[in-house]
C-alpha atoms as a PDB file:
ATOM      1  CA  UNK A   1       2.864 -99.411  -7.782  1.00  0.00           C
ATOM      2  CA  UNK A   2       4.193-102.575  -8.714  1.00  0.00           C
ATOM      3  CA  UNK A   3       5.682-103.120 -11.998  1.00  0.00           C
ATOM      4  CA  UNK A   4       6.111-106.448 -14.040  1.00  0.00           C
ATOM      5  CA  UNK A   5       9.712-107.293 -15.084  1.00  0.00           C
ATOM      6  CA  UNK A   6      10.011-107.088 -18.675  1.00  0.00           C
ATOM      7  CA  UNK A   7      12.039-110.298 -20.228  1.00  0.00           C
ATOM      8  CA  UNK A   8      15.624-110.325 -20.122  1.00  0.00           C
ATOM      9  CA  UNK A   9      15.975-106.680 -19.478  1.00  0.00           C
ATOM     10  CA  UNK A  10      17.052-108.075 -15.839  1.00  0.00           C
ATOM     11  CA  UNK A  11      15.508-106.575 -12.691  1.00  0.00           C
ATOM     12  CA  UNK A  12      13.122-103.764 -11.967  1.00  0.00           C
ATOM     13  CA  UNK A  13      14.074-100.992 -10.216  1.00  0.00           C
ATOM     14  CA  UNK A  14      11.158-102.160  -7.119  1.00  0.00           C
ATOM     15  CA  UNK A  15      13.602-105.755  -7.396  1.00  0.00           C
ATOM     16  CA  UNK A  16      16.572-103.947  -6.559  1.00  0.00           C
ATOM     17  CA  UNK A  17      14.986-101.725  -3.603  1.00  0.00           C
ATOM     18  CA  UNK A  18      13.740-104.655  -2.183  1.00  0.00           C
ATOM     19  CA  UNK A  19      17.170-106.940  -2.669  1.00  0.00           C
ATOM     20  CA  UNK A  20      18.804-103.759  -0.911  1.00  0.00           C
ATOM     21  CA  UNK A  21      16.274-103.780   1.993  1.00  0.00           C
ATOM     22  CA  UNK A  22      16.696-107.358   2.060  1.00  0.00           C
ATOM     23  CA  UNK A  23      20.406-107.038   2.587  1.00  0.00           C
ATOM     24  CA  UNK A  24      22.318-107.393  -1.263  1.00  0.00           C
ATOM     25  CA  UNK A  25      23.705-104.211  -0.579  1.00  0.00           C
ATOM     26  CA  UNK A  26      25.288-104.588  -4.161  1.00  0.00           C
ATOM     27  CA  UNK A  27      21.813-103.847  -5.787  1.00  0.00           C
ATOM     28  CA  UNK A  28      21.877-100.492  -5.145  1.00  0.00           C
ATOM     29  CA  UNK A  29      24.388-100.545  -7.301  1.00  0.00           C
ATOM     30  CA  UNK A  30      22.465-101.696 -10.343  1.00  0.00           C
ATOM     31  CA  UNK A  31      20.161 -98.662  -9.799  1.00  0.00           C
ATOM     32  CA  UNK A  32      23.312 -96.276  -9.688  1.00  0.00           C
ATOM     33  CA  UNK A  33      24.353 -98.027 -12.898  1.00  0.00           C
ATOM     34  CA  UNK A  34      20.703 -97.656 -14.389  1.00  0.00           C
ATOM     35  CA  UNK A  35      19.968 -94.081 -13.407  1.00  0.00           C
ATOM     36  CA  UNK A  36      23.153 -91.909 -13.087  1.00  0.00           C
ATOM     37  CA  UNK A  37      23.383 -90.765 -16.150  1.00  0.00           C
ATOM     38  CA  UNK A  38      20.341 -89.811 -16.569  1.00  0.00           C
ATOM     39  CA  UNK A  39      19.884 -88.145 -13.088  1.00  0.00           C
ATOM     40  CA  UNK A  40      23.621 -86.004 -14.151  1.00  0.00           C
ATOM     41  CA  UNK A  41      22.241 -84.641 -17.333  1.00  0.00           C
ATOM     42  CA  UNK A  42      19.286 -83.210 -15.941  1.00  0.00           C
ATOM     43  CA  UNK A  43      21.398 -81.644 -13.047  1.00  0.00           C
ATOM     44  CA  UNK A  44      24.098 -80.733 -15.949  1.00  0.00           C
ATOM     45  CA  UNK A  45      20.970 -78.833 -17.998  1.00  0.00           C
ATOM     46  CA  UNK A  46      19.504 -77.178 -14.412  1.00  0.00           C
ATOM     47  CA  UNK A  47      22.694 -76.075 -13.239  1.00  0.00           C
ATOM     48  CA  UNK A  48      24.534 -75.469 -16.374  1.00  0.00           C
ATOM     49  CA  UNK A  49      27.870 -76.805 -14.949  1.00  0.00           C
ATOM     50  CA  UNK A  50      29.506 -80.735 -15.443  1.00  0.00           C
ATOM     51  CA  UNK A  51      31.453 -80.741 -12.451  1.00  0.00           C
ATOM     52  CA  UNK A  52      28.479 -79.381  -9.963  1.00  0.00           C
ATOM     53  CA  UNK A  53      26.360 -81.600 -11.637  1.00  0.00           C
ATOM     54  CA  UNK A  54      28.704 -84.289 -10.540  1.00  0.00           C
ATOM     55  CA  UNK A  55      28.775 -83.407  -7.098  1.00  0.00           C
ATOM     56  CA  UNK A  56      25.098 -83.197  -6.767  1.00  0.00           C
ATOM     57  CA  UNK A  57      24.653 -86.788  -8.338  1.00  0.00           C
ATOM     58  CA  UNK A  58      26.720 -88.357  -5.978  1.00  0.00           C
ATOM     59  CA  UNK A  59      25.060 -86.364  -3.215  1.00  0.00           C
ATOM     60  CA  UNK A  60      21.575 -87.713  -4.443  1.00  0.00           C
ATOM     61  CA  UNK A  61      22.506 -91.156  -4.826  1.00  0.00           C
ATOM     62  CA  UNK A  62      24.506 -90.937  -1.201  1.00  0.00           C
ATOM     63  CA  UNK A  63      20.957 -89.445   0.408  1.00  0.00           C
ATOM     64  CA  UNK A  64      19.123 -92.136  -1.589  1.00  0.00           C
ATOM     65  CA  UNK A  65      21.559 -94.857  -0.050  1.00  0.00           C
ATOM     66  CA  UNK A  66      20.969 -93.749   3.505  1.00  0.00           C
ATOM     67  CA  UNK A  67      16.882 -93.165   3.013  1.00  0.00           C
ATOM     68  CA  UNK A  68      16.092 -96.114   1.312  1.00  0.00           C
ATOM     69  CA  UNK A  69      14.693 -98.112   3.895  1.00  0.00           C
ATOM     70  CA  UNK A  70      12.138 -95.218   4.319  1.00  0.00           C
ATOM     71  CA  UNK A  71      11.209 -95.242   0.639  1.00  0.00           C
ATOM     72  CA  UNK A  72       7.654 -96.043   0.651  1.00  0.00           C
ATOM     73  CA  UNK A  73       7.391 -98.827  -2.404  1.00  0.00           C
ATOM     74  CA  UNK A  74       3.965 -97.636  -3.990  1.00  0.00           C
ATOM     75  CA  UNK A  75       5.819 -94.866  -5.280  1.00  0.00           C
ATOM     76  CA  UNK A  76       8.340 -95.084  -8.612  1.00  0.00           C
ATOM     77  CA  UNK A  77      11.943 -94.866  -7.411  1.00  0.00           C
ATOM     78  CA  UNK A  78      13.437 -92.923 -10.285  1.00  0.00           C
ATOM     79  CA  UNK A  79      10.634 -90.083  -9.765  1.00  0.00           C
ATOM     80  CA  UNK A  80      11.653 -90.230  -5.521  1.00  0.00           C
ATOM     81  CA  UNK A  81      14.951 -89.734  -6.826  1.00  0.00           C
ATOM     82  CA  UNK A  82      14.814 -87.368  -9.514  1.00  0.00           C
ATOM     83  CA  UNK A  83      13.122 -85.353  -6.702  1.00  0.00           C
ATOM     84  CA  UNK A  84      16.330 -86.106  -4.414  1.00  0.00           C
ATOM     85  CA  UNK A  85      18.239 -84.284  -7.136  1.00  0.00           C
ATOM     86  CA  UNK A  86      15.986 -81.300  -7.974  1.00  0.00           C
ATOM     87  CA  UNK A  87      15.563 -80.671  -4.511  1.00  0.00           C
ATOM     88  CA  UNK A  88      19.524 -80.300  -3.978  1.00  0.00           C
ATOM     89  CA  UNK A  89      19.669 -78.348  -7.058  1.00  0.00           C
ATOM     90  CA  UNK A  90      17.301 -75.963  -5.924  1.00  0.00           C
ATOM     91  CA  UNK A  91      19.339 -75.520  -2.877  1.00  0.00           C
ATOM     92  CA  UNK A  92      22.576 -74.549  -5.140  1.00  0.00           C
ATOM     93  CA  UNK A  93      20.423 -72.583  -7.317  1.00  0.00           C
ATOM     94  CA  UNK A  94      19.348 -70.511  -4.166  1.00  0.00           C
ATOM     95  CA  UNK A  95      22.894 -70.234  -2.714  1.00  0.00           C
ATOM     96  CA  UNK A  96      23.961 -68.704  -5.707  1.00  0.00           C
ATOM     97  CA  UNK A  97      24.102 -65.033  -6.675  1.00  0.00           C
ATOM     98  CA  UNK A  98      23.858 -64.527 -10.382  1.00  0.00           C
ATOM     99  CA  UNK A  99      21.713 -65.986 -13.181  1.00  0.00           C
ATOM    100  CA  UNK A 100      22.592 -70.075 -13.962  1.00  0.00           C
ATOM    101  CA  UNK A 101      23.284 -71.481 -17.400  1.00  0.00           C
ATOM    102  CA  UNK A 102      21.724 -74.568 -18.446  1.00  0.00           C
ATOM    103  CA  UNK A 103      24.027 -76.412 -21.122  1.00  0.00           C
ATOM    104  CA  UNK A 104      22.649 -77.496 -24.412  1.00  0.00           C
ATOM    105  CA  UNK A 105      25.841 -79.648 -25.451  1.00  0.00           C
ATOM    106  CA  UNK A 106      24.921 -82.972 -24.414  1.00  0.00           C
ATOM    107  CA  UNK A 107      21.848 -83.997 -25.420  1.00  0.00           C
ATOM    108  CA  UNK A 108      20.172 -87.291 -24.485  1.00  0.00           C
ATOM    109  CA  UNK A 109      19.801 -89.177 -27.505  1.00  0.00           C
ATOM    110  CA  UNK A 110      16.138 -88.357 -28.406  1.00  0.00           C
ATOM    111  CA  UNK A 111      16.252 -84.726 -27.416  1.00  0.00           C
ATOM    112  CA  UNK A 112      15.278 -81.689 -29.148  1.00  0.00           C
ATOM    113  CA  UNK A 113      16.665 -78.519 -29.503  1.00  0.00           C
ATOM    114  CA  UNK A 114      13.856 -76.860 -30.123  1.00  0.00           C
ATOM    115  CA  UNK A 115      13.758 -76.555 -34.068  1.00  0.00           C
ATOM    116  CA  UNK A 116      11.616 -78.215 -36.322  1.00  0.00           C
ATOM    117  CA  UNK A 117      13.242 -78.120 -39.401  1.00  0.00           C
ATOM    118  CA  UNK A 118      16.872 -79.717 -40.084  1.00  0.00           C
ATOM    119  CA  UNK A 119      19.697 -77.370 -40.631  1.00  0.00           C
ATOM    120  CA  UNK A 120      21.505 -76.625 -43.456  1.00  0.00           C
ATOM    121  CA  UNK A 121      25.141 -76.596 -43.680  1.00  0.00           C
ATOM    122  CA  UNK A 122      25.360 -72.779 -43.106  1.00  0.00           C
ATOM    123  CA  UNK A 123      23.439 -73.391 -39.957  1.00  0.00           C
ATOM    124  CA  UNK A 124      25.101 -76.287 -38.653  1.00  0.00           C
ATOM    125  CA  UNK A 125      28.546 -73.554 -39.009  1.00  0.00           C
ATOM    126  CA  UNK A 126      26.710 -71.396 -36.764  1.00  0.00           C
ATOM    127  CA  UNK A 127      25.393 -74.015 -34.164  1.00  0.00           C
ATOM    128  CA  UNK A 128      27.745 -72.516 -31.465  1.00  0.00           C
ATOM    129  CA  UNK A 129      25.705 -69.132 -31.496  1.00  0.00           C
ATOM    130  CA  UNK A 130      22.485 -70.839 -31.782  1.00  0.00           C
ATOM    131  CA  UNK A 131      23.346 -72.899 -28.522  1.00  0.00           C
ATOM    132  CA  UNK A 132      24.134 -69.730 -26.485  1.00  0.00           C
ATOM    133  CA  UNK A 133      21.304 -68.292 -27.619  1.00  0.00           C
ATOM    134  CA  UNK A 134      18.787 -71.206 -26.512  1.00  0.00           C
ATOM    135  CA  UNK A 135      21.139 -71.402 -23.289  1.00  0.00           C
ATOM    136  CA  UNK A 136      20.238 -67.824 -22.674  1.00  0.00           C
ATOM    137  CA  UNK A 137      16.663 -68.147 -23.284  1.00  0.00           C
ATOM    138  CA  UNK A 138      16.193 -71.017 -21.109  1.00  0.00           C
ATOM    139  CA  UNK A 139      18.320 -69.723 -18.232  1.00  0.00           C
ATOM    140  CA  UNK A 140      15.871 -66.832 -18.320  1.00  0.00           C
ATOM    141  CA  UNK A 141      12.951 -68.915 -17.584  1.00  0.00           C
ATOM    142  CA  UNK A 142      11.117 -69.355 -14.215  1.00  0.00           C
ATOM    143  CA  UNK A 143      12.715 -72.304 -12.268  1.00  0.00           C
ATOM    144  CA  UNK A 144       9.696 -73.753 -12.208  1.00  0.00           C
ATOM    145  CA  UNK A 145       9.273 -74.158 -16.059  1.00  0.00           C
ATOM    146  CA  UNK A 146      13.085 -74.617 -16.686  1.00  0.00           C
ATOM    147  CA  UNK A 147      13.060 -77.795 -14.653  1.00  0.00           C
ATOM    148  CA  UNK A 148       9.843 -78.887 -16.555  1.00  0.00           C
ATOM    149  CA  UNK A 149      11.349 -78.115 -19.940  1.00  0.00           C
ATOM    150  CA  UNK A 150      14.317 -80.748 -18.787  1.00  0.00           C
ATOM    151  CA  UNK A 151      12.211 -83.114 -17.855  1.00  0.00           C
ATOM    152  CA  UNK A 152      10.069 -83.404 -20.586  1.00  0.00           C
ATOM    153  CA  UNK A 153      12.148 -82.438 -23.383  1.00  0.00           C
ATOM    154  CA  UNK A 154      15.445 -83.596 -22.156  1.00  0.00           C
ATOM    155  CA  UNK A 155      14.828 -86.619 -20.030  1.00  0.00           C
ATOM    156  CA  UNK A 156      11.709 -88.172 -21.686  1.00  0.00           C
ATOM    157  CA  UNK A 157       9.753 -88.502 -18.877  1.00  0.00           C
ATOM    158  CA  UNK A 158       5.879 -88.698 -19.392  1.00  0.00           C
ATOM    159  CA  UNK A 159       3.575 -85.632 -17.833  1.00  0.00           C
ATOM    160  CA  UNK A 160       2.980 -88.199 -15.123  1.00  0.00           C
ATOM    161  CA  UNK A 161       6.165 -88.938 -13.951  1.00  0.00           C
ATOM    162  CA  UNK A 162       6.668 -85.325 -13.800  1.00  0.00           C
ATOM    163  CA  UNK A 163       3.950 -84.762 -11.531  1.00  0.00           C
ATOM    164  CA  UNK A 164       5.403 -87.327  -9.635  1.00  0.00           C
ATOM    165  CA  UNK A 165       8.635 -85.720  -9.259  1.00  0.00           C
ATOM    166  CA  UNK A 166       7.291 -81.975  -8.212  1.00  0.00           C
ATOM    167  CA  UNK A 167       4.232 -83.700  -6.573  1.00  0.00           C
ATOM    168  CA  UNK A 168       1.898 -81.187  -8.629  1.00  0.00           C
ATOM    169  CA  UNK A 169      -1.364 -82.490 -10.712  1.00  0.00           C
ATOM    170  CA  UNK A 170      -0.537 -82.993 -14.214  1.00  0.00           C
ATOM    171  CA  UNK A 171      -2.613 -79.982 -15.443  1.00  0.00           C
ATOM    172  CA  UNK A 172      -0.421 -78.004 -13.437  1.00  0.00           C
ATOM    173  CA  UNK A 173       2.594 -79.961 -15.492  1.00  0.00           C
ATOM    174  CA  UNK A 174       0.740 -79.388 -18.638  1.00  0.00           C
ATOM    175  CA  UNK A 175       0.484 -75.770 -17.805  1.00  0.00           C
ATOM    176  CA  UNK A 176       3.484 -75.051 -16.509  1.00  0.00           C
ATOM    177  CA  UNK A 177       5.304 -76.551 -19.712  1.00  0.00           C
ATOM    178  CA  UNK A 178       3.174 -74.691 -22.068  1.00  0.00           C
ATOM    179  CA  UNK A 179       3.646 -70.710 -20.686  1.00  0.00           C
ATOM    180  CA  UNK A 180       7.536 -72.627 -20.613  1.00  0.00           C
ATOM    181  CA  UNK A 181       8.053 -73.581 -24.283  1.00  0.00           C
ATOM    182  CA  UNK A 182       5.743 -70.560 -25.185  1.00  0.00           C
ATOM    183  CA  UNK A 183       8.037 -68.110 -23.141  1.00  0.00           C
ATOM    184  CA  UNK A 184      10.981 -69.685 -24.718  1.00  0.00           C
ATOM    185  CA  UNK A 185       9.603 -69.517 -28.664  1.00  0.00           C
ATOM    186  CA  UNK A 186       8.949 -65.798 -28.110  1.00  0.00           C
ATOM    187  CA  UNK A 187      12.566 -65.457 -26.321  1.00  0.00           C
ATOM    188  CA  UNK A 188      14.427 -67.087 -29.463  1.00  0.00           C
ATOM    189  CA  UNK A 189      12.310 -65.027 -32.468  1.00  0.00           C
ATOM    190  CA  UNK A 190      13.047 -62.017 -30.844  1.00  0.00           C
ATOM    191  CA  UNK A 191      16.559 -62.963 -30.623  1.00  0.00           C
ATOM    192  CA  UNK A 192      16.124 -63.792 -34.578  1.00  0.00           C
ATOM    193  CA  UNK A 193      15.847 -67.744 -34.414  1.00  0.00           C
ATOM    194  CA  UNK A 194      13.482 -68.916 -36.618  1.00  0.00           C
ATOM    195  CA  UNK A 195      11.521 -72.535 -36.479  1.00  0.00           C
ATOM    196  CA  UNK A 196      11.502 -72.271 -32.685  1.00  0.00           C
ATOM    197  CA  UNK A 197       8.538 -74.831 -31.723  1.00  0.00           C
ATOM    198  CA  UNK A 198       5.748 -74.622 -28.743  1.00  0.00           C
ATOM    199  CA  UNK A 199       5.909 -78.222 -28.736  1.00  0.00           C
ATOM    200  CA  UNK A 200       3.899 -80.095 -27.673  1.00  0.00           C
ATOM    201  CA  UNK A 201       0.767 -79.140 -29.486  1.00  0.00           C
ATOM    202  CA  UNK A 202      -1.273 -81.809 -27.867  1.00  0.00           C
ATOM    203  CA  UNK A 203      -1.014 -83.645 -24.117  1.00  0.00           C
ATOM    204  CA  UNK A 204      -2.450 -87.044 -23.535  1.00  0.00           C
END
């Protein structure tokens, strides 16, 4: 899939694959520049550790260097390489022995924490406790709907794009995020957290 280059917001991502396989080496770095962060904090929110997180950023960008003449163009290249990442992270995930922590302390700028209402000053004083207990209750979850409660919530992406990525249908998406969020609500008002959403209540 082709897509148009919207004005002065400089390349698309297809431009810079193509300037890469064409030789500009150097635009590969304009697609580090454009999706690192974003690739980090849903490793950061999977693995529930900065530093690993790190690590396995620069080992998906290093395996999406070295593969990117194979990258078939038809396909978006952030979704090929959010898959890069999840697919490493899964690897940690299995090689470790206990239960992972996903962090809640830096949210992309647009995220939720799962709360409708705004909090009042007493509650903002307690925020620490609230984030351990939403870290706790999404650690619990299935891989499966923890990565799809990153993606959506987290990252922004569209049901789509997440399909994509875990190269499922979108109802399985839209089912998978549903038991997720639903799991979590009943996690957190057992744990006493009130105002804890099933979001979303409708899918496109």
């Amino acid at each position: 899939m082709r897509h148009k280059r919207v004005e002065g917001m400089g390349p698309t991502d297809e431009e810079l694959v193509e300037a890469f396989r064409q030789g500009e080496l150097s635009a590969f770095d304009g697609l580090v520049a454009r999706w690192e962060r974003k690739i980090r904090g849903a490793v950061h929110r999977i693995l529930g550790n900065e530093e690993e997180a790190r690590d396995v950023c620069q080992e998906a960008f290093l395996k999406a260097y070295r593969a990117l003449d194979s990258f078939k163009s038809e396909a978006r290249f952030s979704s090929w390489l959010y898959q890069i990442a999840l697919n490493i992270s899964r690897d940690r995930l299995r090689r470790r022995k206990g239960r992972t922590h996903v962090s809640l302390q830096e949210l992309e700028e647009g995220g939720t924490v799962l709360v409708t209402r705004r909090p009042s000053a007493h509650e903002l004083v307690e925020a620490d406790d609230l984030a351990r207990t939403v870290e706790s209750a999404i650690a619990s979850l299935p891989e499966e709907q923890r990565e799809i409660i990153v993606l959506k919530e987290y990252q922004e992406l569209t049901l789509a794009e997440i399909a994509d990525v875990l190269g499922v249908p979108i109802s399985t998406v839209k089912t998978r995020l549903y038991r997720g969020l639903s799991q979590l609500r009943v996690s957190l008002e057992r744990q006493g957290v009130r105002g804890a959403t099933a979001v979303p209540a409708t899918f496109p």
